[in-house]
N, C-alpha and C. Protein backbone atom coordinates (compact mmCIF):
# COMPACT_ATOMS: atom_id res chain seq x y z
N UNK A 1 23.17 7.94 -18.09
CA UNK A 1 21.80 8.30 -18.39
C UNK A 1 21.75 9.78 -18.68
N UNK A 2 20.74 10.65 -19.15
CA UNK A 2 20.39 11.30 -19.53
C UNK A 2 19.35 12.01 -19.67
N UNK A 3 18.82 13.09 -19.36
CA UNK A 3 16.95 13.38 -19.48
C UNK A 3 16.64 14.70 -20.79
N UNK A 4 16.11 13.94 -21.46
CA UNK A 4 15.37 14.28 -22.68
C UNK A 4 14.96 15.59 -22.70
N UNK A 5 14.01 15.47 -21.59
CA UNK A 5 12.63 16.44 -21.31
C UNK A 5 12.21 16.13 -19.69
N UNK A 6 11.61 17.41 -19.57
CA UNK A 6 10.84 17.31 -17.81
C UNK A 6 9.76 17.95 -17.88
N UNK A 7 8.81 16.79 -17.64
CA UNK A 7 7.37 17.50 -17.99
C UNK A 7 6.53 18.18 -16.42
N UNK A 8 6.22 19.29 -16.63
CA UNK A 8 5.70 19.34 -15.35
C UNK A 8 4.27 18.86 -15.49
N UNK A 9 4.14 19.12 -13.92
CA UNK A 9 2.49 18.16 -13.68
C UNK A 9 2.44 19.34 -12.93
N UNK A 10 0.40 19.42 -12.92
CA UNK A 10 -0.24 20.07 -12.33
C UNK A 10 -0.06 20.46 -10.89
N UNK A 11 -0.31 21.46 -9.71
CA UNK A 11 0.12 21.51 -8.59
C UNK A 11 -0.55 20.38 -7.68
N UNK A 12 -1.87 19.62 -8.33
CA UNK A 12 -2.74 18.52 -7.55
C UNK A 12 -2.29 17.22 -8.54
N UNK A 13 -1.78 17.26 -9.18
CA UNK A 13 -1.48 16.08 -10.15
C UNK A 13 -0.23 14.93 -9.59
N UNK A 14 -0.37 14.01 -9.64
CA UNK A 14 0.38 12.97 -9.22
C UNK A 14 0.39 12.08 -10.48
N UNK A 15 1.32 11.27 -10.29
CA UNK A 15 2.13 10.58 -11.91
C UNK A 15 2.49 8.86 -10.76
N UNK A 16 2.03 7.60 -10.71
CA UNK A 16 2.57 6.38 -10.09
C UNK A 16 3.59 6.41 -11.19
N UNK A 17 4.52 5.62 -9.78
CA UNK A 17 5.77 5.26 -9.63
C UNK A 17 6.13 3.82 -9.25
N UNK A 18 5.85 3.10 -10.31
CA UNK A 18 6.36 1.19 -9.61
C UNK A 18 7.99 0.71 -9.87
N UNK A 19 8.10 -0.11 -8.73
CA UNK A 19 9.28 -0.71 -9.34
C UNK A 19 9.22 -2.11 -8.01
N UNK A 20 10.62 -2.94 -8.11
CA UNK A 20 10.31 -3.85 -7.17
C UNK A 20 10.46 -3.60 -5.86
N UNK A 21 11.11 -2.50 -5.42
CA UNK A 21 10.86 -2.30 -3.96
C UNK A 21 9.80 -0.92 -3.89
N UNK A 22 9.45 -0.32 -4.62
CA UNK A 22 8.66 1.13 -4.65
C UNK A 22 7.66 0.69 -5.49
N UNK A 23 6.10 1.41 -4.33
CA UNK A 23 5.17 1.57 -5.25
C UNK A 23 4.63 3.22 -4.53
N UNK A 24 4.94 4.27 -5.53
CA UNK A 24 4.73 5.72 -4.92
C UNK A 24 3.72 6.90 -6.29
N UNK A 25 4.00 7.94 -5.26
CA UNK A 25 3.33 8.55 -6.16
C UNK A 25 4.27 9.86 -6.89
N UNK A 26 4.59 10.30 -7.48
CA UNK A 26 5.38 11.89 -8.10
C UNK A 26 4.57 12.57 -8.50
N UNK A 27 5.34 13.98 -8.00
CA UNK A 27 4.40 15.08 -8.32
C UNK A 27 5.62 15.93 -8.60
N UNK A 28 5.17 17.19 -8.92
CA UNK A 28 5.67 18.48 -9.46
C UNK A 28 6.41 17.97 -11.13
N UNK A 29 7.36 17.29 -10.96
CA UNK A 29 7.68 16.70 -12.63
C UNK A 29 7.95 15.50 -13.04
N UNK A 30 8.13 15.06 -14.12
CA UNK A 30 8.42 13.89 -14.74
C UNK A 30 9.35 14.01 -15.42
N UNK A 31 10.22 13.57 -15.10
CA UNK A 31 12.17 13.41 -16.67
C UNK A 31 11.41 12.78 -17.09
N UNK A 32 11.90 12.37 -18.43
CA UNK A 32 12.05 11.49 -19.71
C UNK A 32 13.48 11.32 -19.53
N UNK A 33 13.67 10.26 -18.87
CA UNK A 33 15.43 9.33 -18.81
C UNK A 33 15.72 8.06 -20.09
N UNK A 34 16.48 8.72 -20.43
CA UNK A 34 17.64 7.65 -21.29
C UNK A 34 18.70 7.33 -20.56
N UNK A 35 18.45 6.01 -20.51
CA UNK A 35 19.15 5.24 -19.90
C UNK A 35 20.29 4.59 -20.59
N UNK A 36 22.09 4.81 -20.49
CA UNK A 36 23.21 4.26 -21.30
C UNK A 36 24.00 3.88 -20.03
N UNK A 37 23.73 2.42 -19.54
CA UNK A 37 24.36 1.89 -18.63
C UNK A 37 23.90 1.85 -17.48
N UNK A 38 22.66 2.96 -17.13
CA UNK A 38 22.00 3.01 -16.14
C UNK A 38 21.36 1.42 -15.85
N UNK A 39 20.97 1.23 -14.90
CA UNK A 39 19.80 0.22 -14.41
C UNK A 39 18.49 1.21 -13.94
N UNK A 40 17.39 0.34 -14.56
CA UNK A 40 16.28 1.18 -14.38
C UNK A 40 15.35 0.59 -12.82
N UNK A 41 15.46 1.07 -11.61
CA UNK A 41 14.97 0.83 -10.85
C UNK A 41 13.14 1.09 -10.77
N UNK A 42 12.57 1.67 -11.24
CA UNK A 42 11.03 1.87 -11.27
C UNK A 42 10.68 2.70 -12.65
N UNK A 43 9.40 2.64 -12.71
CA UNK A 43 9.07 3.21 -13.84
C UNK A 43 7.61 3.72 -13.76
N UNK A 44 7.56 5.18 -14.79
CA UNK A 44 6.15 5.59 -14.71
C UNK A 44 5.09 4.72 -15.12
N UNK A 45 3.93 4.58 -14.66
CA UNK A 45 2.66 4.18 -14.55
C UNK A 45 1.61 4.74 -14.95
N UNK A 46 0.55 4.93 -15.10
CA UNK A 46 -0.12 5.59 -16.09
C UNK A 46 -0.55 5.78 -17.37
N UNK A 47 -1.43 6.39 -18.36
CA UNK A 47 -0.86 6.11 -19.99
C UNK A 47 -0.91 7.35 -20.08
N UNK A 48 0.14 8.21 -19.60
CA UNK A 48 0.51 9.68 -20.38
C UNK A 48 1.77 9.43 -21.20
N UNK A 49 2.24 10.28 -21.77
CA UNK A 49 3.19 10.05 -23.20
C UNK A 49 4.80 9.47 -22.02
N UNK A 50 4.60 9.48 -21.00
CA UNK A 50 5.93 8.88 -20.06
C UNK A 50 5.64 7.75 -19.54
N UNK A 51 4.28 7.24 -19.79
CA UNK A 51 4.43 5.56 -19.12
C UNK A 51 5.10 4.32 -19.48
N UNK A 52 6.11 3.98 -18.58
CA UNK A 52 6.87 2.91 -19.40
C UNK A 52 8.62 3.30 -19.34
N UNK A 53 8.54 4.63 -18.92
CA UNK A 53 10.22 5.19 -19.10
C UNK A 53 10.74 5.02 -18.17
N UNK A 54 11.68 5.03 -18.00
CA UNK A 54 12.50 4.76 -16.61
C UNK A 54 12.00 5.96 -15.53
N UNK A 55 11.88 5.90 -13.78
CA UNK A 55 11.50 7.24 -12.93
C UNK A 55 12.94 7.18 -11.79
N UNK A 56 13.46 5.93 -11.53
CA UNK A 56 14.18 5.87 -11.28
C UNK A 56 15.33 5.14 -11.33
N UNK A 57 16.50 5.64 -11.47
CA UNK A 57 17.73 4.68 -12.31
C UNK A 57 18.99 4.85 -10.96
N UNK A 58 19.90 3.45 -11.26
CA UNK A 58 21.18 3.48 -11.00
C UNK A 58 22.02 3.25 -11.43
N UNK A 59 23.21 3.43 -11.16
CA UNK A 59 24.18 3.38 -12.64
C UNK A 59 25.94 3.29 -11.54
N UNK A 60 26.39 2.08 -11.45
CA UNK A 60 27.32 1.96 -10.73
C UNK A 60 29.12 2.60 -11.80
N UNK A 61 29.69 2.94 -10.80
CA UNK A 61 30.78 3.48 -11.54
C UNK A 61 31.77 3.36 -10.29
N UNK A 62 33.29 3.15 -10.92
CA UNK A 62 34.00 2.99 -9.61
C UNK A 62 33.64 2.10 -8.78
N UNK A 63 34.00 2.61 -7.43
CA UNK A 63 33.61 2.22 -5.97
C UNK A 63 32.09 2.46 -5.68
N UNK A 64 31.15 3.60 -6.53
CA UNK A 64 30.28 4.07 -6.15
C UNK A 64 29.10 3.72 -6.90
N UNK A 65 27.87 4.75 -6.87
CA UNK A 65 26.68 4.23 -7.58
C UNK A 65 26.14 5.61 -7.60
N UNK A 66 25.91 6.29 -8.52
CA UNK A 66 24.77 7.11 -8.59
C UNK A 66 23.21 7.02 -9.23
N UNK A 67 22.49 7.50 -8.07
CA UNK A 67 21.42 7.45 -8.26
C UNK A 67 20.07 8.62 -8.95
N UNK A 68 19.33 8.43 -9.58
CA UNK A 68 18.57 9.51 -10.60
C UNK A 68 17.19 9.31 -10.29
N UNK A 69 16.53 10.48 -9.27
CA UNK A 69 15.21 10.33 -9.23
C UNK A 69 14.47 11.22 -9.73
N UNK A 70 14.11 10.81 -11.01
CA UNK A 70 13.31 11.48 -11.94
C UNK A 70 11.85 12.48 -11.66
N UNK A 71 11.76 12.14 -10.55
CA UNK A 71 10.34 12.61 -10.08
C UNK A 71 10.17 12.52 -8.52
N UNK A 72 10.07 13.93 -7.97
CA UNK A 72 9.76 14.25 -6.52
C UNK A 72 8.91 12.45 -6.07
N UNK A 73 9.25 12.06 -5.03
CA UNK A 73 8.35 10.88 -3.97
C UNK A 73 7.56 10.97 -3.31
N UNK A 74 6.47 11.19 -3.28
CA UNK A 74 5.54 11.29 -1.31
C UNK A 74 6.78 10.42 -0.51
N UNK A 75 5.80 10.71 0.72
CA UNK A 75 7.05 10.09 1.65
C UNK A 75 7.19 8.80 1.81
N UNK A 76 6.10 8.01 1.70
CA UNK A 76 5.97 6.71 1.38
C UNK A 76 7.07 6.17 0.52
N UNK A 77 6.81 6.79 -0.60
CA UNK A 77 7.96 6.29 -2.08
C UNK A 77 9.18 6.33 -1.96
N UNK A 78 9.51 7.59 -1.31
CA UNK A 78 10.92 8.08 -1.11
C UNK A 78 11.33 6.97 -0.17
N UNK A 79 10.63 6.65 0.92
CA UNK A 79 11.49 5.69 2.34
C UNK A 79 11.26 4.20 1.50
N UNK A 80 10.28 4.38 0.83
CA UNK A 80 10.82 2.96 -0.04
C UNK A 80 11.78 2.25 -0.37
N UNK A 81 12.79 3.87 -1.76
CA UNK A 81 13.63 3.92 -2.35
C UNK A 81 14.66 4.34 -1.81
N UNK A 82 14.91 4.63 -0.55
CA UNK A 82 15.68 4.85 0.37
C UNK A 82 16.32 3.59 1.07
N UNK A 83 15.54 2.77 1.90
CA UNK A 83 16.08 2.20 2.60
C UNK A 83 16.56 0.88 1.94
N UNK A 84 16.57 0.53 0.80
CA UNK A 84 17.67 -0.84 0.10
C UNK A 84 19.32 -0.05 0.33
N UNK A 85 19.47 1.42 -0.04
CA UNK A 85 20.61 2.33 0.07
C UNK A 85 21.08 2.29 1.19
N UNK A 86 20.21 2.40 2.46
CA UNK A 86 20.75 3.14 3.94
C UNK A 86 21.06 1.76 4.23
N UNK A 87 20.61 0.46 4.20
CA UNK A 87 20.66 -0.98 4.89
C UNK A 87 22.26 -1.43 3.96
N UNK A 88 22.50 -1.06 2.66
CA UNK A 88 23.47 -1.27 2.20
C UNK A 88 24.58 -0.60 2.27
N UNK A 89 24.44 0.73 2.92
CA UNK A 89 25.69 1.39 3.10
C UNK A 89 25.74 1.63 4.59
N UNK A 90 25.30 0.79 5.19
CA UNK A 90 25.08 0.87 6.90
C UNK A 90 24.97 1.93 7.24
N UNK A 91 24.31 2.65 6.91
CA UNK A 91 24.14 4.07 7.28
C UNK A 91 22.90 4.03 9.01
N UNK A 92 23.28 5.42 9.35
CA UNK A 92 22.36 5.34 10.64
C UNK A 92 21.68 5.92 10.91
N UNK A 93 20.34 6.13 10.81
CA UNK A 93 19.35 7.48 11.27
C UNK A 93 19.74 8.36 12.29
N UNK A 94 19.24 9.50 11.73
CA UNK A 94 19.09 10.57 13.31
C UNK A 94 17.93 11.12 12.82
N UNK A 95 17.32 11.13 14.17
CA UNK A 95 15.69 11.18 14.11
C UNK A 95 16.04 13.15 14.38
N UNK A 96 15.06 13.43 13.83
CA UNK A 96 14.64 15.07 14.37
C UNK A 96 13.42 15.42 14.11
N UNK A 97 12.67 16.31 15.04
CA UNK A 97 11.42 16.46 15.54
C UNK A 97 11.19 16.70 14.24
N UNK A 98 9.50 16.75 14.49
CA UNK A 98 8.73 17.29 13.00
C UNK A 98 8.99 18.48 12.44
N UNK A 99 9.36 18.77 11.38
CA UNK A 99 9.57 20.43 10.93
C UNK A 99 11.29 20.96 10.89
N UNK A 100 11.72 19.88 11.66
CA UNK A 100 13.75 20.28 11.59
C UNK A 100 14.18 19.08 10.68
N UNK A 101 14.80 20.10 10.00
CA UNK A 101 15.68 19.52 8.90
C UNK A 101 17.81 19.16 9.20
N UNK A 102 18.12 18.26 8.94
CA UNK A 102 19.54 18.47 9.21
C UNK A 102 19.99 17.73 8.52
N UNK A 103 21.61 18.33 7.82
CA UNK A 103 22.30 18.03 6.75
C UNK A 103 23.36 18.24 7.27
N UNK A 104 24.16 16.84 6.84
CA UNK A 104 25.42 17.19 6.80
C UNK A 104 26.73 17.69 6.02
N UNK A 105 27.83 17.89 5.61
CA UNK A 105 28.40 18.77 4.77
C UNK A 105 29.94 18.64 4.95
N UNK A 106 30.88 18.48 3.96
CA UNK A 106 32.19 18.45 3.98
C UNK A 106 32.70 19.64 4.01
N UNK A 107 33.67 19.89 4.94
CA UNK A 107 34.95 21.11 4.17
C UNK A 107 35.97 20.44 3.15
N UNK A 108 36.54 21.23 2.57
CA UNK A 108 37.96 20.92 2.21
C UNK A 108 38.99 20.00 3.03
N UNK A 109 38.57 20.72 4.36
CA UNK A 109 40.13 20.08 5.28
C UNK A 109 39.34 19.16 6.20
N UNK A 110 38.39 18.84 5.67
CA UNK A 110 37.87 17.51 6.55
C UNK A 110 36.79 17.28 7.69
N UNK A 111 36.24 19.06 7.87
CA UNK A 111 35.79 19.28 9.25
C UNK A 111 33.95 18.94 8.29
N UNK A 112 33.42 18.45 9.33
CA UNK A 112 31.83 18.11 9.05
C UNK A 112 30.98 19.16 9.22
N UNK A 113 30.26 19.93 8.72
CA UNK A 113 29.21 21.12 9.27
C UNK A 113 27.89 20.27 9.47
N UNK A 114 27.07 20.51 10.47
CA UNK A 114 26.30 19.80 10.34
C UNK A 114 24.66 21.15 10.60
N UNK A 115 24.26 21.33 9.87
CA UNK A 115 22.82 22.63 9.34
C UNK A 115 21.99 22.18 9.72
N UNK A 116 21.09 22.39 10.44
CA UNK A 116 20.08 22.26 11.74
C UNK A 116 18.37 23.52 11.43
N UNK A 117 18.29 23.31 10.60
CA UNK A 117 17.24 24.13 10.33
C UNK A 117 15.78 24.14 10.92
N UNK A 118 15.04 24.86 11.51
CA UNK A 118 13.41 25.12 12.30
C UNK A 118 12.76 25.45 11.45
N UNK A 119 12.02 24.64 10.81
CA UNK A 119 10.90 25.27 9.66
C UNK A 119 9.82 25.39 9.77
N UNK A 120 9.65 25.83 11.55
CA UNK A 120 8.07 25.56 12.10
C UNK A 120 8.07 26.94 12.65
N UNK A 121 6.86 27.48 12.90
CA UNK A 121 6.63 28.84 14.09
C UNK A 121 6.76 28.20 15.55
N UNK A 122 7.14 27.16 16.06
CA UNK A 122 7.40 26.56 17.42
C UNK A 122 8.52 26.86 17.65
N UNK A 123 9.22 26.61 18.88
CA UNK A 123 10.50 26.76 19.11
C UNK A 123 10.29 24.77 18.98
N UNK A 124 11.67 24.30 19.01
CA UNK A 124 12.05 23.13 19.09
C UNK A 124 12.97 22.55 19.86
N UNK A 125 13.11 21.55 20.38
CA UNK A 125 14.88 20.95 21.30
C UNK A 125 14.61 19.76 20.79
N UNK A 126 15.78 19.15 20.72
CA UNK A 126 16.20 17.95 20.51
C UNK A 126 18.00 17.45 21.25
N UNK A 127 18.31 16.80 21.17
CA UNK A 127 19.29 16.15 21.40
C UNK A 127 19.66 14.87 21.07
N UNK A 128 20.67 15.51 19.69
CA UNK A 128 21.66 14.12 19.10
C UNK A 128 23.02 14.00 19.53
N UNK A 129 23.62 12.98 20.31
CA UNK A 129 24.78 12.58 20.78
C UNK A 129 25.48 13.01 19.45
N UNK A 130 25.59 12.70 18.22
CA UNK A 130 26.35 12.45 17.12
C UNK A 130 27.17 14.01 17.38
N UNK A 131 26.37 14.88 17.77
CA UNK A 131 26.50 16.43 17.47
C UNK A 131 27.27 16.93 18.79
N UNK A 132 27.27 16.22 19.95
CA UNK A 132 28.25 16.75 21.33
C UNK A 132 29.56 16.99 20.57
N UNK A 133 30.16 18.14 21.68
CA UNK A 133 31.50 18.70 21.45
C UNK A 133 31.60 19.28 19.71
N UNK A 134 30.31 19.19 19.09
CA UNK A 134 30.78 20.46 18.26
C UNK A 134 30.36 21.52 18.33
N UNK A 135 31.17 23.03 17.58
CA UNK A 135 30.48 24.24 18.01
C UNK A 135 29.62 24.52 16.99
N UNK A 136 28.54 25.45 17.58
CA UNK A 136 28.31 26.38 17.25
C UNK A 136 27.99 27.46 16.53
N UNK A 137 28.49 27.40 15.00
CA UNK A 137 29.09 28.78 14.98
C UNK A 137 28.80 30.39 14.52
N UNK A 138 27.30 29.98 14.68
CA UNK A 138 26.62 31.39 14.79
C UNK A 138 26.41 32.12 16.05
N UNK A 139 26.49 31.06 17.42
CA UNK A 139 26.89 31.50 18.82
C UNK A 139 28.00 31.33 19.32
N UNK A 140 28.93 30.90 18.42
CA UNK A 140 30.33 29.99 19.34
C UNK A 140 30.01 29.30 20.17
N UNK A 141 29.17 28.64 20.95
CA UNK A 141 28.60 27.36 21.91
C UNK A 141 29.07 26.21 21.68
N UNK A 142 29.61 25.36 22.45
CA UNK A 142 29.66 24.25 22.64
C UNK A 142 29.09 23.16 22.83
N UNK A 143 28.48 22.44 21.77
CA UNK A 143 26.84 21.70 21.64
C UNK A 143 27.15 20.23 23.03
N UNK A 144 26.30 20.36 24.24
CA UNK A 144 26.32 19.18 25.10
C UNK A 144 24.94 18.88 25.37
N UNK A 145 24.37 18.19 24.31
CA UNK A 145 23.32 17.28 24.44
C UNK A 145 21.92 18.51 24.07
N UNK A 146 21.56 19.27 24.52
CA UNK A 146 20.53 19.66 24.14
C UNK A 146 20.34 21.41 23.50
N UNK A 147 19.80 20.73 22.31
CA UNK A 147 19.98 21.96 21.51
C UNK A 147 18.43 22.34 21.09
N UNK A 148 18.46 24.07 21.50
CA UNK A 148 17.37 24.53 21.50
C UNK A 148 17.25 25.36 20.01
N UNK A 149 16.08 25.11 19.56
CA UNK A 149 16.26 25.79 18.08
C UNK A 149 14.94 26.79 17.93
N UNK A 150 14.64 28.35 17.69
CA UNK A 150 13.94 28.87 17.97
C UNK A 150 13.10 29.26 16.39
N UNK A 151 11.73 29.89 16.74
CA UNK A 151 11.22 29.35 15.35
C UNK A 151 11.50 30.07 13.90
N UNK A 152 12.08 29.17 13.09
CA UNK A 152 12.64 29.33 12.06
C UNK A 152 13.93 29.55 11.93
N UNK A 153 14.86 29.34 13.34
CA UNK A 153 16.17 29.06 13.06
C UNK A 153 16.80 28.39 12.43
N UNK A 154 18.30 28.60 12.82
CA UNK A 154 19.17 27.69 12.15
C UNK A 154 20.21 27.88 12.78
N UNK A 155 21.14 26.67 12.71
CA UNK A 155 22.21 25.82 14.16
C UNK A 155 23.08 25.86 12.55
N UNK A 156 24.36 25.81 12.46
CA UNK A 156 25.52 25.71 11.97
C UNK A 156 26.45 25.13 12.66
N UNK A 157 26.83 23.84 12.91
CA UNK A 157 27.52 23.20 13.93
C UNK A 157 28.93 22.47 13.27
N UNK A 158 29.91 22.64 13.92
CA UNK A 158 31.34 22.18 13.13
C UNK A 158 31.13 21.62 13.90
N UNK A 159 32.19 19.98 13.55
CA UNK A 159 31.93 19.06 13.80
C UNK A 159 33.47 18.74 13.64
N UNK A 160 34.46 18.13 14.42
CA UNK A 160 35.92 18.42 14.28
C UNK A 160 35.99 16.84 14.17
């Protein structure tokens, strides 16, 4: 696949998003996707000059599948278009409070970083098992169960 053009939308403007497991809304832009082998999972809604085009596509290759979301989700849309993915690749939630973000991340030699971000003026704690016995490494600490995150921090945690 391919995108043409990306139209932006207004900062209050929303663009529907249908397909058979998603019915959402997009905002900030719209691709124009050409689709060459892709599968078109949903499509814009509306009658602006993009209703009818593909919003979101998949396109299997290899072992794998990549996926193309043409247009930001509310959160609704996104956990829509999310969970056919997470139920099929057995994947497992980790919950984190409102306002913390966390990502995980490869090295080269195999070690996991896992980025722990506070995007609130609160301080925050949580505690994910997944994350015991790794460090640290903006304190060198040794993460055992409860990790305090202060407001607008950020945790950098190797993960061995």
């Amino acid at each position: 696949m391919w995108v043409e053009e990306i139209d932006a939308l207004a900062p209050s403007e929303t663009i529907d998003v249908h397909g058979d497991t998603v019915d959402a809304k997009g905002e900030i832009v719209a691709s124009i996707i050409h689709r060459e082998g892709a599968e078109c999972l949903a499509t814009y809604g509306g009658d602006e000059f993009y209703a009818g085009h593909s919003a979101l596509t998949v396109n299997a290759y290899g072992k794998g599948k990549a996926y193309f979301v043409g247009t930001p989700l509310d959160e609704t849309g996104m956990s829509a278009f999310m969970a056919p993915i997470i139920k099929e690749l057995d994947l497992k939630s980790l919950d984190t409070p409102e306002d913390v973000s966390l990502s995980v991340r490869y090295g080269d030699d195999g070690t996991r970083y896992a980025f722990l971000i506070n995007n609130s003026a609160a301080d925050k704690r949580l505690c994910l098992s997944e994350l015991n016995g790794g460090t640290e490494l903006l304190a060198g600490t040794v993460i055992n169960d409860l990790i305090e995150l202060k407001p607008y921090g950020v945790d950098v945690i190797a993960l061995r």
